[in-house]
Protein backbone atom coordinates (compact mmCIF):
# COMPACT_ATOMS: atom_id res chain seq x y z
CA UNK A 1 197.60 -37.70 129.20
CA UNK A 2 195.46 -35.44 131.20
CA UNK A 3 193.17 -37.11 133.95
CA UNK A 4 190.01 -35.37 134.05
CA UNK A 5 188.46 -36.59 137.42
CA UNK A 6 188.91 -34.52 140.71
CA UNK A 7 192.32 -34.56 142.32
CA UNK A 8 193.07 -34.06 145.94
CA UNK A 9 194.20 -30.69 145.35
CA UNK A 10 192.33 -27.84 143.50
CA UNK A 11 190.10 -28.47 139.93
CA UNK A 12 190.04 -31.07 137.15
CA UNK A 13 189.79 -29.43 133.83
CA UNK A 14 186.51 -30.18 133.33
CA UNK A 15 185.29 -28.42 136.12
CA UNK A 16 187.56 -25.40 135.93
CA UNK A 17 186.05 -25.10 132.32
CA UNK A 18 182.34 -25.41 134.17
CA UNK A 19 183.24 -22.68 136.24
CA UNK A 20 184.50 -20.48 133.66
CA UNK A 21 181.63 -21.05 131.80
CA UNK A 22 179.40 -19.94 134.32
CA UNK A 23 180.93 -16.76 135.31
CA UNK A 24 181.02 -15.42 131.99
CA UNK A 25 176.95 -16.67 131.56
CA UNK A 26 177.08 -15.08 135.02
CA UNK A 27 178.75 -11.42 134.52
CA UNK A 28 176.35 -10.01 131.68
CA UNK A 29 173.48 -10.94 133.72
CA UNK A 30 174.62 -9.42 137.07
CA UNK A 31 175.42 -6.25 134.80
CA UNK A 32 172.14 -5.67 133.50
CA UNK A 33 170.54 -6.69 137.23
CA UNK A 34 172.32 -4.13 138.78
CA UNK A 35 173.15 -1.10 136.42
CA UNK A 36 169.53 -0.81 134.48
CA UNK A 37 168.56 0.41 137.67
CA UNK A 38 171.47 2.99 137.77
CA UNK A 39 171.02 4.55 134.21
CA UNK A 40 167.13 4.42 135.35
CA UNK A 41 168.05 6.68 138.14
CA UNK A 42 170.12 9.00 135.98
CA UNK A 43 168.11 8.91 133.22
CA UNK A 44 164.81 10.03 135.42
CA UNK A 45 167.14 12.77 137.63
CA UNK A 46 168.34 14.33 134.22
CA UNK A 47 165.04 14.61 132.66
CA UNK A 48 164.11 16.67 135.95
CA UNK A 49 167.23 18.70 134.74
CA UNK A 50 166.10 19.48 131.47
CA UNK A 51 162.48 19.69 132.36
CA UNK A 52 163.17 22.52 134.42
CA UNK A 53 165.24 24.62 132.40
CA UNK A 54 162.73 24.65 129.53
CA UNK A 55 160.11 25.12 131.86
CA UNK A 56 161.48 28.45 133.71
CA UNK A 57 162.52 29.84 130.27
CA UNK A 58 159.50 28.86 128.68
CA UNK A 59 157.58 30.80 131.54
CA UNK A 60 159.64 33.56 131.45
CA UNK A 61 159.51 34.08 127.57
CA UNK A 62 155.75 33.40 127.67
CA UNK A 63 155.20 36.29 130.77
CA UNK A 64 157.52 38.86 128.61
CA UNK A 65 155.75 37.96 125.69
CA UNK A 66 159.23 37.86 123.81
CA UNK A 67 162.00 34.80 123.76
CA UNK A 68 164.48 35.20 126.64
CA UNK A 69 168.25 36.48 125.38
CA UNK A 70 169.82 33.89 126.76
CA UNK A 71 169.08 30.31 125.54
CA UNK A 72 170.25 27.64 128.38
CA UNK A 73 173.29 25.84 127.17
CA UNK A 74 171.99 22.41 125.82
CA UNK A 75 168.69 23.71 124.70
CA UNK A 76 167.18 25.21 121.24
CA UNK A 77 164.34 27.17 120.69
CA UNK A 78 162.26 26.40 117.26
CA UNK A 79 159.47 28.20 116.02
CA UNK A 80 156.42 26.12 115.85
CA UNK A 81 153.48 28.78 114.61
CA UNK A 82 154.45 32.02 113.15
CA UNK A 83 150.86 32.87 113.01
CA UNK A 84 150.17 32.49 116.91
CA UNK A 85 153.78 33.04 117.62
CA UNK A 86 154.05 29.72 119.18
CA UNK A 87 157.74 28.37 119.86
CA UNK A 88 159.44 25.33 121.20
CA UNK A 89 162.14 25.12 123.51
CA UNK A 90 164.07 21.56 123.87
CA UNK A 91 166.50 20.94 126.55
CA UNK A 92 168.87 17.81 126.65
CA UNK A 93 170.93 16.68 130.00
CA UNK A 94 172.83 13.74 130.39
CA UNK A 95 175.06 11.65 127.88
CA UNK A 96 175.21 7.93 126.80
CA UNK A 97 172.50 5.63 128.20
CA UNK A 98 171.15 8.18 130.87
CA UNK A 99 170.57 11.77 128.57
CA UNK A 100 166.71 12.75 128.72
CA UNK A 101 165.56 15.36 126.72
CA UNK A 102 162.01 17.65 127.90
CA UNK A 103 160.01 19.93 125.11
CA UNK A 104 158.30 22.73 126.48
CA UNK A 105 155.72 25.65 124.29
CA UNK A 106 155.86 28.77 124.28
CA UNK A 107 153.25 31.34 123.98
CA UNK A 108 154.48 34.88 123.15
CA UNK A 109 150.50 35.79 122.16
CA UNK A 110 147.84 35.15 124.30
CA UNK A 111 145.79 32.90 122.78
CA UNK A 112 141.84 33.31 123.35
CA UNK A 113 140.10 31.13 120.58
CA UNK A 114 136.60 33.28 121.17
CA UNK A 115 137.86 36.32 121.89
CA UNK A 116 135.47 39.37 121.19
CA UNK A 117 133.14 37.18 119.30
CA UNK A 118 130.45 37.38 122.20
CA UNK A 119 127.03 39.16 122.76
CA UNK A 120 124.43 39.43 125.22
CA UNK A 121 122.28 41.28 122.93
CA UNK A 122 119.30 40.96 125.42
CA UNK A 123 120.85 41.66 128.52
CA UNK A 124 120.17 38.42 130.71
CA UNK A 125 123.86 37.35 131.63
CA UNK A 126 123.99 34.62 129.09
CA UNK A 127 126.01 35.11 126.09
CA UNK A 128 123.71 34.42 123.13
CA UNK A 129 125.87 31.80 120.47
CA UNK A 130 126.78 29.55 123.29
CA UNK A 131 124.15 29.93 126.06
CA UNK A 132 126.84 29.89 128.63
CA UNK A 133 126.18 32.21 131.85
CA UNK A 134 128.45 35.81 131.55
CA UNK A 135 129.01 36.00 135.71
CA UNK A 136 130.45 33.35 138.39
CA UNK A 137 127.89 31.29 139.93
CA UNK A 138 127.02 33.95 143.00
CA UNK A 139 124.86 35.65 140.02
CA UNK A 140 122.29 33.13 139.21
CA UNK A 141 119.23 33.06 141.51
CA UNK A 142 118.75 29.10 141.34
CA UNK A 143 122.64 29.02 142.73
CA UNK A 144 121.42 31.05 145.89
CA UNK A 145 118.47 28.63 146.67
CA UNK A 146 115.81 31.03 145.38
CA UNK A 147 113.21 30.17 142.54
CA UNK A 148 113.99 30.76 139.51
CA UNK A 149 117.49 30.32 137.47
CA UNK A 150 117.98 33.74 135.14
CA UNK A 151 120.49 36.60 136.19
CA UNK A 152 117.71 39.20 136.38
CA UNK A 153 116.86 37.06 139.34
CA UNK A 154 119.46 37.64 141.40
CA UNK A 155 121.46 40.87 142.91
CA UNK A 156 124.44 41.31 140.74
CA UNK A 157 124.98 44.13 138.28
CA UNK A 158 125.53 43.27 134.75
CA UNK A 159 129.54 43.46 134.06
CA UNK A 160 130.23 44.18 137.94
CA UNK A 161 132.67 42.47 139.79
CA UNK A 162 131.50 38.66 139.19
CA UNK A 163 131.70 38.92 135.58
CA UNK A 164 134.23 36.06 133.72
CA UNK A 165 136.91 37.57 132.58
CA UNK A 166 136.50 35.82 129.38
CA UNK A 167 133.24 37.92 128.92
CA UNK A 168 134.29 41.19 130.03
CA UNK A 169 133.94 42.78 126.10
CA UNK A 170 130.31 42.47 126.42
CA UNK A 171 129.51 44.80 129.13
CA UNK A 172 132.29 47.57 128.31
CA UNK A 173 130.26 50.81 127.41
């Protein structure tokens, strides 16, 4: 029979099956302790990856105004809007446990939602639907300190150089 109390030399059974017990309770744990912050790592470095290369072709194709030629390897481009020619570029990087994927837009039209639909009918650097001032803050009089608060106040020239861009329909003659 098999004595199952210590002996002078090495493990009873008992406690070699303890130990193996243990170590395999042990070995799944340790795993996850120290690898979830390896595949976090990777995980986080490849979305960078893939970030960027939708991002730079996503700029590019946006300042051309047409989709680039070349799509990056592990990316596809989808259209998104036909209308407002919008499109979507998604990259993957990685494999397994630590691939990260990154979506990107792009804008082949630019896209002004009021576009030509202002008026300053009356001439006073306000745009007449919304109310909002035409010209950067240098034109209005109650900017500078000085009474009042209208355009006609002040010394800038309808249209001139501090008009918003967004505005600049309304002065062309």
């Amino acid at each position: 029979m098999m004595k199952l109390y210590k002996q002078d030399q090495g493990f009873s059974l008992a406690e070699l099956l303890v130990v193996i017990i243990i170590i395999g309770i042990l070995i799944p744990v340790l795993h996850r302790i120290f690898m979830i912050p390896v595949y976090t790592q990777a995980k986080g470095l490849n979305f960078v990856d893939a970030e960027l290369t939708a991002s730079l072709y996503a700029m590019s194709s946006t300042k051309n105004g047409v989709l680039g030629e070349e799509v990056p390897s592990n990316c596809t481009v989808k259209l998104e809007d036909e209308e407002l020619e919008v499109h979507s570029i998604e990259c993957y990087s990685g494999f397994g446990q630590s691939k990260a994927r990154a979506k990107v837009n792009i804008f082949l039209q630019k896209v002004s939602l009021f576009s030509g639909d202002f008026e300053d009918l009356n001439k006073d650097g306000y745009e007449d639907m919304t109310g909002l001032p035409t010209h950067y803050n240098e034109c209005y009089s109650g900017f500078k300190g000085s009474a009042g608060s209208s355009f006609k106040d002040a010394s800038c020239e309808l249209g001139g150089e501090y008009l918003i861009p967004m505005f600049k329909e309304i002065y062309q003659e």
